[in-house]
Protein backbone atom coordinates (compact mmCIF):
# COMPACT_ATOMS: atom_id res chain seq x y z
CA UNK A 1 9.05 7.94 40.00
CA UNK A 2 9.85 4.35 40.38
CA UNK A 3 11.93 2.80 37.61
CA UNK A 4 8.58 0.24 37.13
CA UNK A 5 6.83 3.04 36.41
CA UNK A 6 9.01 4.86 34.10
CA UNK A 7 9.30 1.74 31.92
CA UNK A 8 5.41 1.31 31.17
CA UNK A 9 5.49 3.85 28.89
CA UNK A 10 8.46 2.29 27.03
CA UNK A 11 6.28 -1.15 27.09
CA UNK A 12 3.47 -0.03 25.75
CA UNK A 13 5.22 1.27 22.60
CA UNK A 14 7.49 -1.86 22.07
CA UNK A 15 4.46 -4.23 22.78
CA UNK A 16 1.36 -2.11 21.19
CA UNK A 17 3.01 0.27 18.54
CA UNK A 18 5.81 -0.73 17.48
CA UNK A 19 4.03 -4.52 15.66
CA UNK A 20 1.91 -1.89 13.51
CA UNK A 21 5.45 0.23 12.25
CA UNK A 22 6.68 -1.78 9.49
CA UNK A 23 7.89 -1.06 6.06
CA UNK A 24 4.71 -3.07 3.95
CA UNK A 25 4.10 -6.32 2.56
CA UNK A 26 5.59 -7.24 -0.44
CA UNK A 27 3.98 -8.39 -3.82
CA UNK A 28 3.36 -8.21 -7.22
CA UNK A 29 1.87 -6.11 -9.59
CA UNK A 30 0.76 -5.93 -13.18
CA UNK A 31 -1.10 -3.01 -14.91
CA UNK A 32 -4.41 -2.67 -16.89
CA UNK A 33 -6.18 -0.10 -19.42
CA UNK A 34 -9.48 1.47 -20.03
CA UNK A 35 -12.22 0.12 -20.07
CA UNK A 36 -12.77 0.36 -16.31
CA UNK A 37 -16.07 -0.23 -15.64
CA UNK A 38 -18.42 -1.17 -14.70
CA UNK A 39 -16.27 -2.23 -11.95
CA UNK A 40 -16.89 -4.98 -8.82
CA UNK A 41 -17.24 -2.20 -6.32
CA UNK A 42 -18.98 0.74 -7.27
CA UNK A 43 -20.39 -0.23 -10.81
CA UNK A 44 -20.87 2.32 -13.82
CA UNK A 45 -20.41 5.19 -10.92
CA UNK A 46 -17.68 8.00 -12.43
CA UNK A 47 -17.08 8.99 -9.07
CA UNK A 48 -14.90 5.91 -7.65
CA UNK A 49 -12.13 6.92 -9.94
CA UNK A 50 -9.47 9.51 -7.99
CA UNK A 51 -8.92 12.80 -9.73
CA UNK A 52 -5.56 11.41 -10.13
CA UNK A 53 -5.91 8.42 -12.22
CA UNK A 54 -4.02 6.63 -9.56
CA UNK A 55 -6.53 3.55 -8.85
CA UNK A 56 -6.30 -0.53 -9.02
CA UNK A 57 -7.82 -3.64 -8.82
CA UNK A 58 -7.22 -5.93 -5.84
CA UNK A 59 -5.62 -9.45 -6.39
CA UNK A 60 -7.33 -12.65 -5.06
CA UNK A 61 -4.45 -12.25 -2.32
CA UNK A 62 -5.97 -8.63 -0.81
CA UNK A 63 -9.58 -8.97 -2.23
CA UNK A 64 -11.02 -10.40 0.81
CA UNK A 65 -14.63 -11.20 -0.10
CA UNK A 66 -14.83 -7.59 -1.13
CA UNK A 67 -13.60 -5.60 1.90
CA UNK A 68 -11.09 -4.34 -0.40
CA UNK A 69 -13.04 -1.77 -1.88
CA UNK A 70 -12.47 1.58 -1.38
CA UNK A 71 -9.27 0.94 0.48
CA UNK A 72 -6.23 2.95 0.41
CA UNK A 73 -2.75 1.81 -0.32
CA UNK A 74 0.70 2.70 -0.67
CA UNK A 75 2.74 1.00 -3.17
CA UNK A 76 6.31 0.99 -4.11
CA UNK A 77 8.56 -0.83 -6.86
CA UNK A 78 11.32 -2.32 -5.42
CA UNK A 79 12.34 -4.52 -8.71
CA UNK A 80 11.33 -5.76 -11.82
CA UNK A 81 12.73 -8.38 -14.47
CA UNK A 82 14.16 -5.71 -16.49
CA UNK A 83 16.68 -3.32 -15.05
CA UNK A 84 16.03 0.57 -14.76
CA UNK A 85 12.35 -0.38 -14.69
CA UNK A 86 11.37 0.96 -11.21
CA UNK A 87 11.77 4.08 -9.54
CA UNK A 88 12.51 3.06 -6.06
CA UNK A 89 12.24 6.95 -4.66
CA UNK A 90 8.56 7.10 -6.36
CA UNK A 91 5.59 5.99 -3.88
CA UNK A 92 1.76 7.06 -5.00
CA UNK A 93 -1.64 6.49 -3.28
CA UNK A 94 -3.65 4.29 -5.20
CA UNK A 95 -7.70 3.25 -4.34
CA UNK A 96 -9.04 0.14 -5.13
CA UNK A 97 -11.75 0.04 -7.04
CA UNK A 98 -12.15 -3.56 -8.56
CA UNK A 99 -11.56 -7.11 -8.55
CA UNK A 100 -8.79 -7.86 -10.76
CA UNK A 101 -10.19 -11.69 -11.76
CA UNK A 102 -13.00 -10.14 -12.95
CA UNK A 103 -11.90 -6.78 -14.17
CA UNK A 104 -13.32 -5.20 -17.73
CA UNK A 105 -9.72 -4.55 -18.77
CA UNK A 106 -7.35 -7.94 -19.05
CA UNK A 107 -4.47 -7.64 -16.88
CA UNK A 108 -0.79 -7.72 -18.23
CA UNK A 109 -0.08 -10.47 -16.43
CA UNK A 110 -2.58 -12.52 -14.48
CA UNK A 111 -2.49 -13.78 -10.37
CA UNK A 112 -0.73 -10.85 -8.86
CA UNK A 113 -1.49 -9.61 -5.59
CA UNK A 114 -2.84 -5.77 -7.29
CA UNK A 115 -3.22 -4.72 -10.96
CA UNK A 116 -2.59 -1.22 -11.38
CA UNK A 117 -4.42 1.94 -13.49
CA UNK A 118 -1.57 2.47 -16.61
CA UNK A 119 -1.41 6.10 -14.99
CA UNK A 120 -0.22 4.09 -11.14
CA UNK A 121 1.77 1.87 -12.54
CA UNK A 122 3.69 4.63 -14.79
CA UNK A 123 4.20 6.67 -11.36
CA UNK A 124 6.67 4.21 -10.04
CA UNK A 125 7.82 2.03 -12.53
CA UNK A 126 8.72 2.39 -16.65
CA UNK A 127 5.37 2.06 -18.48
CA UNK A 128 6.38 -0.91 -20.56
CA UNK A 129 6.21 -3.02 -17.62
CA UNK A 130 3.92 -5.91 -18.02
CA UNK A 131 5.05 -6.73 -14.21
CA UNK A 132 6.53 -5.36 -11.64
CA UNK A 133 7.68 -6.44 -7.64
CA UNK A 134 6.05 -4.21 -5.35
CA UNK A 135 6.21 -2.99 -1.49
CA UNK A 136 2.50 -2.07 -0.57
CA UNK A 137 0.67 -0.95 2.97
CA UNK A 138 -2.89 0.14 3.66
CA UNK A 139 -2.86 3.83 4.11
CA UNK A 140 -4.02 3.89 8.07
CA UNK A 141 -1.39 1.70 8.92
CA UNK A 142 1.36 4.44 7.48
CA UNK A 143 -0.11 7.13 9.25
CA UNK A 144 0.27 5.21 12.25
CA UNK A 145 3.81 4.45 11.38
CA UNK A 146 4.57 7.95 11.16
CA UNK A 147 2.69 8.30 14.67
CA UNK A 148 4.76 5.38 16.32
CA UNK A 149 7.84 6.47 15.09
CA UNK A 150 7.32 9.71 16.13
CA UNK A 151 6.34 8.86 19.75
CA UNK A 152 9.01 6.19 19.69
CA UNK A 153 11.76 9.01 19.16
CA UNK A 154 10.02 10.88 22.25
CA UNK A 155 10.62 8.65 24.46
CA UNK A 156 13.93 7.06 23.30
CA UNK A 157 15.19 10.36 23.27
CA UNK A 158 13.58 10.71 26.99
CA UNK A 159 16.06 9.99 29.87
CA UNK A 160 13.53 9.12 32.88
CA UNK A 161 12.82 6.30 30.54
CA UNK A 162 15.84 4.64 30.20
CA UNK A 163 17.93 6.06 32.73
């Protein structure tokens, strides 16, 4: 095999995967409590709510015209104004179910990019919190972090590829 060849592989990770494997965006996020509904996406319906409690309402920032419903995300506190707030090993699943703007529930603190169920935002951060700094990533794109990374380490670790 020509060394041209062997290096497509390689090139096709660095130029296709690899842009999707990144840590998140970062943000903010406040918390809000029951009432929850009706809510902008699925209305008086029990169902939209996980078994978990672990649910939000999307910012203006992620809303986007609505799309935002039903999505997935990862989220992470990586700092708050008060020290000790966050647990920085602690990352949940939350689903959005609402538009924060026009949530029933006030937020603690208006304009951030999610508000969070009291029960998400007590997963990864103290529960006095009225606000917290966040690292967040739609779901699919952490499964396919874990998939490039994984077939990154294959062929990194490969030596027709780079020698």
């Amino acid at each position: 095999m020509s060394i041209a060849h062997s290096t497509i592989p390689f090139l096709f990770i660095f130029f296709v995967l690899l842009p999707h494997c990144s840590h998140g965006d970062i943000g903010t996020a406040a918390q809000y409590g029951p009432f929850y509904v009706p809510t902008a996406c699925y209305g008086n319906d029990p169902s939209q709510f996980p078994s978990s409690n672990l649910f939000g309402a999307a910012g203006e920032g992620i809303w986007d015209n609505g799309a935002a419903c039903g999505r997935q995300y990862m989220v992470r506190c990586i700092s708050a104004t008060a020290p000790y707030t966050c647990d920085p090993e602690q990352t949940i699943q939350i689903r959005i179910v609402d538009y924060a703007p026009s949530a029933q529930s006030p937020a603690s603190t208006s304009g951030t990019t999610m508000v969070l169920s009291m029960t998400a935002l007590s997963a990864v951060a103290n529960s006095s919190a009225q606000f917290i700094n966040i690292e967040f990533q739609q779901w699919h794109n952490v499964r396919l972090t874990h998939h490039c990374l994984t077939c990154f380490n294959q062929f990194a670790s490969s030596a027709h590829v780079f020698g």
